[in-house]
PDB file of N, CA and C in Angstrom:
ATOM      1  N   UNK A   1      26.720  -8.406 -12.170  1.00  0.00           N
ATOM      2  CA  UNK A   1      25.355  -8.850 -12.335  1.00  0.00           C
ATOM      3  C   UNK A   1      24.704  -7.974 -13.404  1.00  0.00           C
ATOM      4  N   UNK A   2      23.629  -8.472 -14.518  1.00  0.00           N
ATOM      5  CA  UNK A   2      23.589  -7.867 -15.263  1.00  0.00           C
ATOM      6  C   UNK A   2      22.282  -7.026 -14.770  1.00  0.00           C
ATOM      7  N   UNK A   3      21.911  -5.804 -15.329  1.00  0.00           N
ATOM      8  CA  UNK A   3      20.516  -5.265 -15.240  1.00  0.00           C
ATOM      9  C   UNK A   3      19.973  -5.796 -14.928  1.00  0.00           C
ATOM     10  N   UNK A   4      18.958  -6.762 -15.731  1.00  0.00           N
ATOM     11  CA  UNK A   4      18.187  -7.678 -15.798  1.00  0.00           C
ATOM     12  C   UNK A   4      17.853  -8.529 -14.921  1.00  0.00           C
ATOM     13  N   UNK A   5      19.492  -9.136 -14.485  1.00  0.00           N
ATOM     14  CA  UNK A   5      19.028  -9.975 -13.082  1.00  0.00           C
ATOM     15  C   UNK A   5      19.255  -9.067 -11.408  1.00  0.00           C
ATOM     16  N   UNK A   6      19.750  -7.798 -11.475  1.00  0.00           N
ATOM     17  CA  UNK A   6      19.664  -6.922 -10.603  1.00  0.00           C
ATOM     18  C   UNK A   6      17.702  -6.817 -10.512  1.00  0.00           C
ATOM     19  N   UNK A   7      17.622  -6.424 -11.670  1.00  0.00           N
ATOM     20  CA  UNK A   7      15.495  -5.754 -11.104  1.00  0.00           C
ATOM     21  C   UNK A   7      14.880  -7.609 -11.028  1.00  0.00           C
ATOM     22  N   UNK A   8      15.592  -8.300 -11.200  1.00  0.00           N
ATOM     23  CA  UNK A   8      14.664  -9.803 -10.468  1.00  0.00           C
ATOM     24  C   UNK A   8      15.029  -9.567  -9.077  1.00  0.00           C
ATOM     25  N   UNK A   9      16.146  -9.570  -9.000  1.00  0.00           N
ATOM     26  CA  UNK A   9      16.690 -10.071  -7.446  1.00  0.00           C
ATOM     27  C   UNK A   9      15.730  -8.843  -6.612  1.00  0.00           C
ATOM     28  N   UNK A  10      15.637  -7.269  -6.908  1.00  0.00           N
ATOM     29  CA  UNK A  10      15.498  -6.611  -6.526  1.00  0.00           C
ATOM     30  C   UNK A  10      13.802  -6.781  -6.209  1.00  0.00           C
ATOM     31  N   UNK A  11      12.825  -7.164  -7.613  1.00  0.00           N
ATOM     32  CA  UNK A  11      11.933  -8.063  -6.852  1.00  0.00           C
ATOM     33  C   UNK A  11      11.467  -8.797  -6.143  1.00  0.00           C
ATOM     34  N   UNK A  12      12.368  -9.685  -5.947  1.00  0.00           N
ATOM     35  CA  UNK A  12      12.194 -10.557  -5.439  1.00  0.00           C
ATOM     36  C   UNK A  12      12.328  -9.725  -3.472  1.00  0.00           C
ATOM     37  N   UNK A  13      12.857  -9.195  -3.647  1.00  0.00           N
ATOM     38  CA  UNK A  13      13.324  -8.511  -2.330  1.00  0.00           C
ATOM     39  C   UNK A  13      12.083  -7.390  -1.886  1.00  0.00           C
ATOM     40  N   UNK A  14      11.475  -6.938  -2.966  1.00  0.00           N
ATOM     41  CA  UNK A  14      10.254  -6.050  -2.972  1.00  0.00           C
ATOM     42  C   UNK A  14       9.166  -6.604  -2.222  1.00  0.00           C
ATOM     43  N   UNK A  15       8.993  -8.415  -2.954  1.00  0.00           N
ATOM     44  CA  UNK A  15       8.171  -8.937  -2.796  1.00  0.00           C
ATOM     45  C   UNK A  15       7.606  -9.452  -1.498  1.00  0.00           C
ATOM     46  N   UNK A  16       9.252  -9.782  -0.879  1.00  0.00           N
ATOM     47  CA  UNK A  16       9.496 -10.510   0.712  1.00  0.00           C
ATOM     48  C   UNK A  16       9.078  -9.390   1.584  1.00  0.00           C
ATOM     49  N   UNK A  17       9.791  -8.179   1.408  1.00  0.00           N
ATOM     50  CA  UNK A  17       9.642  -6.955   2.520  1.00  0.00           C
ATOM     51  C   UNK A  17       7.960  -6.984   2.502  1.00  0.00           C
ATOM     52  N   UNK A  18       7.411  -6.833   1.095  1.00  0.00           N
ATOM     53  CA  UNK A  18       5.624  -6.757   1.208  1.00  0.00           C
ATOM     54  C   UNK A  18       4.878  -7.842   2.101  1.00  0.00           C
ATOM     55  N   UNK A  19       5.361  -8.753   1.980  1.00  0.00           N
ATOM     56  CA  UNK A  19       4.700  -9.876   2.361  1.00  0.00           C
ATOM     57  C   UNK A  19       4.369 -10.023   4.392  1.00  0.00           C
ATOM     58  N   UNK A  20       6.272  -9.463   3.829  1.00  0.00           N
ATOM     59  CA  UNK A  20       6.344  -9.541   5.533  1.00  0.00           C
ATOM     60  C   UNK A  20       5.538  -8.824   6.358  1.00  0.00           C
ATOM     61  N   UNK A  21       5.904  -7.473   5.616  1.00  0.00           N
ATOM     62  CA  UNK A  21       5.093  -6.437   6.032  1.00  0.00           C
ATOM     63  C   UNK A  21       3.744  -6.441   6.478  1.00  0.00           C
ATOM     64  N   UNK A  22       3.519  -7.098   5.676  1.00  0.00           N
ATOM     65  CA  UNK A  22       1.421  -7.393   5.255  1.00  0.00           C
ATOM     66  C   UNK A  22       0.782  -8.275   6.906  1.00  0.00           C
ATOM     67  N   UNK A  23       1.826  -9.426   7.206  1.00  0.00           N
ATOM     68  CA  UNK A  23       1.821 -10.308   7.926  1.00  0.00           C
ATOM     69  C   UNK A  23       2.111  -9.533   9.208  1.00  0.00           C
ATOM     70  N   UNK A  24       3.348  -8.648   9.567  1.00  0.00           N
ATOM     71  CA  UNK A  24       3.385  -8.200  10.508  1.00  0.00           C
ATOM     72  C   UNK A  24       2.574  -7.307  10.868  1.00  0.00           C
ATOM     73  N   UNK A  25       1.366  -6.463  10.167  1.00  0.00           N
ATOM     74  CA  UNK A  25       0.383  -5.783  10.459  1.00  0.00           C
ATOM     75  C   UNK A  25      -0.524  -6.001  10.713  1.00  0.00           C
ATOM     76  N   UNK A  26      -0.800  -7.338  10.387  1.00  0.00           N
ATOM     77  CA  UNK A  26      -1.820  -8.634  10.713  1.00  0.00           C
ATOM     78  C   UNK A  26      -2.315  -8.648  12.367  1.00  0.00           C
ATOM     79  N   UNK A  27      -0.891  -8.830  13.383  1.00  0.00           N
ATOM     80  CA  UNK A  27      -0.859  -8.915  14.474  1.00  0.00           C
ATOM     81  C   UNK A  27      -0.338  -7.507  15.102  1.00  0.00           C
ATOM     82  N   UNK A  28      -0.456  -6.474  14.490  1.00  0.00           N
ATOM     83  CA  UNK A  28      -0.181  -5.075  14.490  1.00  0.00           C
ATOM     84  C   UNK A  28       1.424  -4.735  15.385  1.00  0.00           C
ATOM     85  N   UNK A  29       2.467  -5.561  14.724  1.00  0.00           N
ATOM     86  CA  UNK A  29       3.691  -5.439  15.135  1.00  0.00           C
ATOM     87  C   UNK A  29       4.461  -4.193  14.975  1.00  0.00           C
ATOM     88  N   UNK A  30       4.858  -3.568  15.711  1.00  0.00           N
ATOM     89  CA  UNK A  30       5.356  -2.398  15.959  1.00  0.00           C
ATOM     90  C   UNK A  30       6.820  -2.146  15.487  1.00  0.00           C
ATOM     91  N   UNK A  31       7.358  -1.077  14.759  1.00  0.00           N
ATOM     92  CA  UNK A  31       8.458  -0.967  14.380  1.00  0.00           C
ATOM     93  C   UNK A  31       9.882  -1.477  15.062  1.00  0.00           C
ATOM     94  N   UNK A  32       9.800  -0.871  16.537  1.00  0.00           N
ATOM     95  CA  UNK A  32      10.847  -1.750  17.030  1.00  0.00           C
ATOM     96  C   UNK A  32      10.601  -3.397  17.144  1.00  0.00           C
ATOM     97  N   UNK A  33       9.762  -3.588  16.853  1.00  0.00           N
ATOM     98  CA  UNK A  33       9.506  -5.131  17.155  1.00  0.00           C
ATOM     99  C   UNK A  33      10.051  -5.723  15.818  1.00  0.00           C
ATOM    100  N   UNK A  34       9.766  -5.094  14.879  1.00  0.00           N
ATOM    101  CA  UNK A  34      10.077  -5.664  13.731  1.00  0.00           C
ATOM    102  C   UNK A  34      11.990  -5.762  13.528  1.00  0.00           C
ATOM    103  N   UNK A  35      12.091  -4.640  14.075  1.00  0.00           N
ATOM    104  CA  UNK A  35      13.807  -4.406  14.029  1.00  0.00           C
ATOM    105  C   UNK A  35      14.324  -5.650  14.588  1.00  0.00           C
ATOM    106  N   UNK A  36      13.793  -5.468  15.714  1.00  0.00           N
ATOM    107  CA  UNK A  36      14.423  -6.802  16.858  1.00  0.00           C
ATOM    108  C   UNK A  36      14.160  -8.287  16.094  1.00  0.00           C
ATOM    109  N   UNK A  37      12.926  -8.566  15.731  1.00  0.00           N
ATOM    110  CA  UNK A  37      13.243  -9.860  15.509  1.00  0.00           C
ATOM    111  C   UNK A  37      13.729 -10.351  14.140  1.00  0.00           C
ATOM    112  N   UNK A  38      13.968  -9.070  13.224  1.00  0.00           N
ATOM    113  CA  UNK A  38      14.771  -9.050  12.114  1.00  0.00           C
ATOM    114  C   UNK A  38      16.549  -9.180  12.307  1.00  0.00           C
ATOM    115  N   UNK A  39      16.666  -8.477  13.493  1.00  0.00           N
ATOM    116  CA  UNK A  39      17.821  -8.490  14.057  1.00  0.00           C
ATOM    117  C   UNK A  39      18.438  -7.525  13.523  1.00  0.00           C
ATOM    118  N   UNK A  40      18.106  -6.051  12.744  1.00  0.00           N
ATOM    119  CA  UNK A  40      18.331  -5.089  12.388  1.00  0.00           C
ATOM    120  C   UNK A  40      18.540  -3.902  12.916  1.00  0.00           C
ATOM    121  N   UNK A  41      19.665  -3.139  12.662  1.00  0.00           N
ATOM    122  CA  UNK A  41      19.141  -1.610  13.869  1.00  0.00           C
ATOM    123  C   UNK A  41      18.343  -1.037  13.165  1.00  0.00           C
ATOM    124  N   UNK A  42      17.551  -0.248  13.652  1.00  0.00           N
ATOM    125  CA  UNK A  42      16.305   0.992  12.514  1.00  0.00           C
ATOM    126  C   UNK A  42      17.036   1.340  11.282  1.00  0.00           C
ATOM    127  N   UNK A  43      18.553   1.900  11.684  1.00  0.00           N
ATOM    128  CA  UNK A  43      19.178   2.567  10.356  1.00  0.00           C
ATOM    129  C   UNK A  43      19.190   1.328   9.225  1.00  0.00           C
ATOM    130  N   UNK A  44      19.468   0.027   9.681  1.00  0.00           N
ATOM    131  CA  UNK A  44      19.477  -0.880   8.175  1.00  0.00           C
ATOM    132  C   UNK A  44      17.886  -1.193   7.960  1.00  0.00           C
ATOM    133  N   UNK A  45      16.839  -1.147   8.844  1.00  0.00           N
ATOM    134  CA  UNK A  45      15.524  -1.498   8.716  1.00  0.00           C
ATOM    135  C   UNK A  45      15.154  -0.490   7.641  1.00  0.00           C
ATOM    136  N   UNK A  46      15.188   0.784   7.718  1.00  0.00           N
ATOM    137  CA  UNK A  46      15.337   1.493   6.907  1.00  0.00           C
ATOM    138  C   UNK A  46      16.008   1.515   5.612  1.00  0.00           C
ATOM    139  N   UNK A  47      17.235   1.415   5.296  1.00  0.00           N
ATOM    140  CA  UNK A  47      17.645   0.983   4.184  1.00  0.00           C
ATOM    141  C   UNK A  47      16.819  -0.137   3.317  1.00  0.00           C
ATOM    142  N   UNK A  48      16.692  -1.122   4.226  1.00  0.00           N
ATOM    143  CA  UNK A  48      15.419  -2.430   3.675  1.00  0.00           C
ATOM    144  C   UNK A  48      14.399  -1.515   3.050  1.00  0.00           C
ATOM    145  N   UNK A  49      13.964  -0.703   3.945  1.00  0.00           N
ATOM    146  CA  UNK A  49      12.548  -0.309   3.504  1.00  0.00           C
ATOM    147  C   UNK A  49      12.834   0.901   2.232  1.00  0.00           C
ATOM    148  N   UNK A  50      14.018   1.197   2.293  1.00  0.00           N
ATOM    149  CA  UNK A  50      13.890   1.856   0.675  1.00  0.00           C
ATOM    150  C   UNK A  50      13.893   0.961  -0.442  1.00  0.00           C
ATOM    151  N   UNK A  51      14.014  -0.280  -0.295  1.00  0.00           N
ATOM    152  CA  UNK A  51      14.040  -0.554  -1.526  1.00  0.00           C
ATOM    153  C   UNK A  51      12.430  -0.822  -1.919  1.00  0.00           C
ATOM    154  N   UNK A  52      11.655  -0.854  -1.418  1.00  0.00           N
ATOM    155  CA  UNK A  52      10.277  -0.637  -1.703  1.00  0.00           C
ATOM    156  C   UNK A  52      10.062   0.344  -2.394  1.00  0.00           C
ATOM    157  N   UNK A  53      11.115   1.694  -2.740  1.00  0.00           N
ATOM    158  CA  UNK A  53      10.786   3.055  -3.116  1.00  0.00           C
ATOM    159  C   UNK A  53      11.996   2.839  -4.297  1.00  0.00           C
ATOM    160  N   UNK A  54      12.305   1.525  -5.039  1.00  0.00           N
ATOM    161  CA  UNK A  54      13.559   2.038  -5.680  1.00  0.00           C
ATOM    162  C   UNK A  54      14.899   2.144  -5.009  1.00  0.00           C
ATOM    163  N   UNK A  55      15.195   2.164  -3.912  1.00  0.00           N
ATOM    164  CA  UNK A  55      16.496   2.390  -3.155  1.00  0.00           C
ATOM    165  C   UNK A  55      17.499   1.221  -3.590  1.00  0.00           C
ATOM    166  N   UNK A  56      19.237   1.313  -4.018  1.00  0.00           N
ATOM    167  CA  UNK A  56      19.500  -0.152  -4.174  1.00  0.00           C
ATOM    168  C   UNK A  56      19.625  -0.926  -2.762  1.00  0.00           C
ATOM    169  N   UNK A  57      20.144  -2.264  -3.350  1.00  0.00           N
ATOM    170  CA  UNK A  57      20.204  -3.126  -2.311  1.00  0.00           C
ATOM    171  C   UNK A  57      20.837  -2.794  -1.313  1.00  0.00           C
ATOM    172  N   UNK A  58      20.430  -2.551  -0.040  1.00  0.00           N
ATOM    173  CA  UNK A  58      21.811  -2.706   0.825  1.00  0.00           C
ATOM    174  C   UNK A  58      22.645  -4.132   0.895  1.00  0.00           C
ATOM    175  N   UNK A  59      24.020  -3.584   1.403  1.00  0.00           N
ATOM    176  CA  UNK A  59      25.171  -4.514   0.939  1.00  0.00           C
ATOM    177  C   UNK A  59      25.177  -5.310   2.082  1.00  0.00           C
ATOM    178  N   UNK A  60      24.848  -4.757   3.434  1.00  0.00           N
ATOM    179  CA  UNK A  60      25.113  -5.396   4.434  1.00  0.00           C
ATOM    180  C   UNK A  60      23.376  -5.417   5.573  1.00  0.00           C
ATOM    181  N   UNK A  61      22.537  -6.139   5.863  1.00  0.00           N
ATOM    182  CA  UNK A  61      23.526  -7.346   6.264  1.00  0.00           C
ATOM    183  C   UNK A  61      23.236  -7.732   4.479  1.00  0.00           C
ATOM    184  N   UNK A  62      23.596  -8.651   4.450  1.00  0.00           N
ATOM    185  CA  UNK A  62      23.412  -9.879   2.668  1.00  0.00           C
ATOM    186  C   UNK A  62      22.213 -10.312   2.696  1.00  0.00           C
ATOM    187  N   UNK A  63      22.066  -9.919   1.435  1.00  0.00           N
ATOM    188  CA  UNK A  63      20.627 -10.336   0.598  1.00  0.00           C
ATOM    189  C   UNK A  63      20.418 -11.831   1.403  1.00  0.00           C
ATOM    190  N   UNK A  64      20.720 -12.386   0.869  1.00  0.00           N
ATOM    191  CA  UNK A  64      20.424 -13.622   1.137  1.00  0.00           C
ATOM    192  C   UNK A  64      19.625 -14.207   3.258  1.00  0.00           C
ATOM    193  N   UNK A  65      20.689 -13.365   3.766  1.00  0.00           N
ATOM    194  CA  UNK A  65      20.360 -13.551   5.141  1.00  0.00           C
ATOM    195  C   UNK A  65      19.165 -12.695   5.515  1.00  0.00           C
ATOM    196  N   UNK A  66      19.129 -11.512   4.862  1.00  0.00           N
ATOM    197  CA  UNK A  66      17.641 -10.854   4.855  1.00  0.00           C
ATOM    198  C   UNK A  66      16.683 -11.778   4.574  1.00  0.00           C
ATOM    199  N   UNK A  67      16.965 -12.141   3.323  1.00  0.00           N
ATOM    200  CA  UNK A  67      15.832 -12.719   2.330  1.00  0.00           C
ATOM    201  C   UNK A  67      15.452 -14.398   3.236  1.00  0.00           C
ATOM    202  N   UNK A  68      16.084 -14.771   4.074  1.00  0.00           N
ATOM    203  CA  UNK A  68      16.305 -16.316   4.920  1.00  0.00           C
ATOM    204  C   UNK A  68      15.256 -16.042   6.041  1.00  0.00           C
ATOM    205  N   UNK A  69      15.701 -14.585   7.034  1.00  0.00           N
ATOM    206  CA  UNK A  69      14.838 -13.846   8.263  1.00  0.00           C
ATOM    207  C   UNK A  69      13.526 -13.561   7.638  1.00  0.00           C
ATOM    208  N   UNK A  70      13.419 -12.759   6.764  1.00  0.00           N
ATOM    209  CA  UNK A  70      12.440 -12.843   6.108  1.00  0.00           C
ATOM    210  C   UNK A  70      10.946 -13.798   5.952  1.00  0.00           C
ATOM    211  N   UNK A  71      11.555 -14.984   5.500  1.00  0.00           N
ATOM    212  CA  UNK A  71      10.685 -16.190   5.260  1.00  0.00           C
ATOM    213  C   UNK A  71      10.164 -16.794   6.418  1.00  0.00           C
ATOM    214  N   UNK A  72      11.227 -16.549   6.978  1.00  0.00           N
ATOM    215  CA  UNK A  72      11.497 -17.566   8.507  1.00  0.00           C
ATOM    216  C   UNK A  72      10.627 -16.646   9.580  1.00  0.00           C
ATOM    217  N   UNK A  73      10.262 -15.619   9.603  1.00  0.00           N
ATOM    218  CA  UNK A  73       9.751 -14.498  10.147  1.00  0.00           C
ATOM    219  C   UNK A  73       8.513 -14.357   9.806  1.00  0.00           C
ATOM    220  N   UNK A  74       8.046 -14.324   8.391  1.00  0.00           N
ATOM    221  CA  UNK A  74       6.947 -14.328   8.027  1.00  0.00           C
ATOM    222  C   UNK A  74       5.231 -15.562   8.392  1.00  0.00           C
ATOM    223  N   UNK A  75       6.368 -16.665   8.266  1.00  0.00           N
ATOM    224  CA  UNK A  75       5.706 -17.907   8.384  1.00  0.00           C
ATOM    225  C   UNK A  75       5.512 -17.738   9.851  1.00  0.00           C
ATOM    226  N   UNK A  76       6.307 -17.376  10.887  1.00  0.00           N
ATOM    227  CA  UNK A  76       6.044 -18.107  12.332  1.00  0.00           C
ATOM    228  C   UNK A  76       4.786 -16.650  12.963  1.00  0.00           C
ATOM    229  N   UNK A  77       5.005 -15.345  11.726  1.00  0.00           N
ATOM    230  CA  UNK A  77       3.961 -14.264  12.123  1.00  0.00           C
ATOM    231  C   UNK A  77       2.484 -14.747  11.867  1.00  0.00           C
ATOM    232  N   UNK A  78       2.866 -15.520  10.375  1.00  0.00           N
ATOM    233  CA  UNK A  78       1.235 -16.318   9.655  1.00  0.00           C
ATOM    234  C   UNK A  78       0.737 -17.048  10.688  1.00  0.00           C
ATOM    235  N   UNK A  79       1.547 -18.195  11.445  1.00  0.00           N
ATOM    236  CA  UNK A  79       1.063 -18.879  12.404  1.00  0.00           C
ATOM    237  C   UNK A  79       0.119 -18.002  13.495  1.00  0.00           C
ATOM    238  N   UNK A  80       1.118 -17.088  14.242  1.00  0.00           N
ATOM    239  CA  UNK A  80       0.539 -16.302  15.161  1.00  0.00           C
ATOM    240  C   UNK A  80      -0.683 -15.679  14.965  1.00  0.00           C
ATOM    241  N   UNK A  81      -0.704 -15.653  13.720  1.00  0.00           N
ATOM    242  CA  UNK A  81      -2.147 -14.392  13.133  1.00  0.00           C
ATOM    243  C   UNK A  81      -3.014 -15.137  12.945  1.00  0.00           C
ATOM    244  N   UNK A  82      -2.817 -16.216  12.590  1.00  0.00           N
ATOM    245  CA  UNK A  82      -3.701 -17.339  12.514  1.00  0.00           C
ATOM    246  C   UNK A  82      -4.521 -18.067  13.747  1.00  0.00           C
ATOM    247  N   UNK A  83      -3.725 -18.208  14.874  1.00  0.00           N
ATOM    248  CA  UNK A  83      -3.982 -18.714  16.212  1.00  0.00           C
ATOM    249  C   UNK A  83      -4.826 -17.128  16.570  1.00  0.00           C
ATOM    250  N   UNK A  84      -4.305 -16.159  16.674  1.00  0.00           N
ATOM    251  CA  UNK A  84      -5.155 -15.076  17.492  1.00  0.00           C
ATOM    252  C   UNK A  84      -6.763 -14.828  16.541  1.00  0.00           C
ATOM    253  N   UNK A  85      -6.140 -14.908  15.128  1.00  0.00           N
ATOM    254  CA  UNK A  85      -7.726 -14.897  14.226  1.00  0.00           C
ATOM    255  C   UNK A  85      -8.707 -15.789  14.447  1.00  0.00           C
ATOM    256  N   UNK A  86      -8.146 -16.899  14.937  1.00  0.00           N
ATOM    257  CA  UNK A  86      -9.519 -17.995  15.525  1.00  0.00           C
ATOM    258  C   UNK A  86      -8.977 -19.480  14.822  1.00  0.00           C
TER     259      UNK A  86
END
């Protein structure tokens, strides 16, 4: 993969963790909570969360299945935050 499309992908991965993030603080979700329904142990939740700091990708679990939980996680948190916000 070249440079170039390494710091997209790697955005793109910046972007999801923020988002999620943003959403899960919304309904003030707690670290293990986040692990669990990411389906992550802390040690890879962590790895995730370096790449917010520059860290590379972790290899495992796969981008892609992160980046899937992610979306899929985010949206059903928006809902929730939405129903408790009024």
């Amino acid at each position: 993969m070249s440079d170039a499309t390494q710091r997209d992908v790697q955005d793109i991965a910046r972007q999801e963790l923020r988002l999620f993030l943003r959403t899960a603080q919304q309904i003030d979700m707690d670290t293990d909570r986040l692990c669990r329904t990411l389906r992550l142990s802390r040690d890879d939740w962590q790895r995730w969360l370096g790449v917010l700091h520059d860290a590379p990708l972790p290899a495992h679990p796969a981008l892609p299945v992160v980046l899937r939980h992610l979306g899929f996680l985010t949206n059903r948190l928006d809902r929730a935050a939405r129903c408790v916000g009024g």
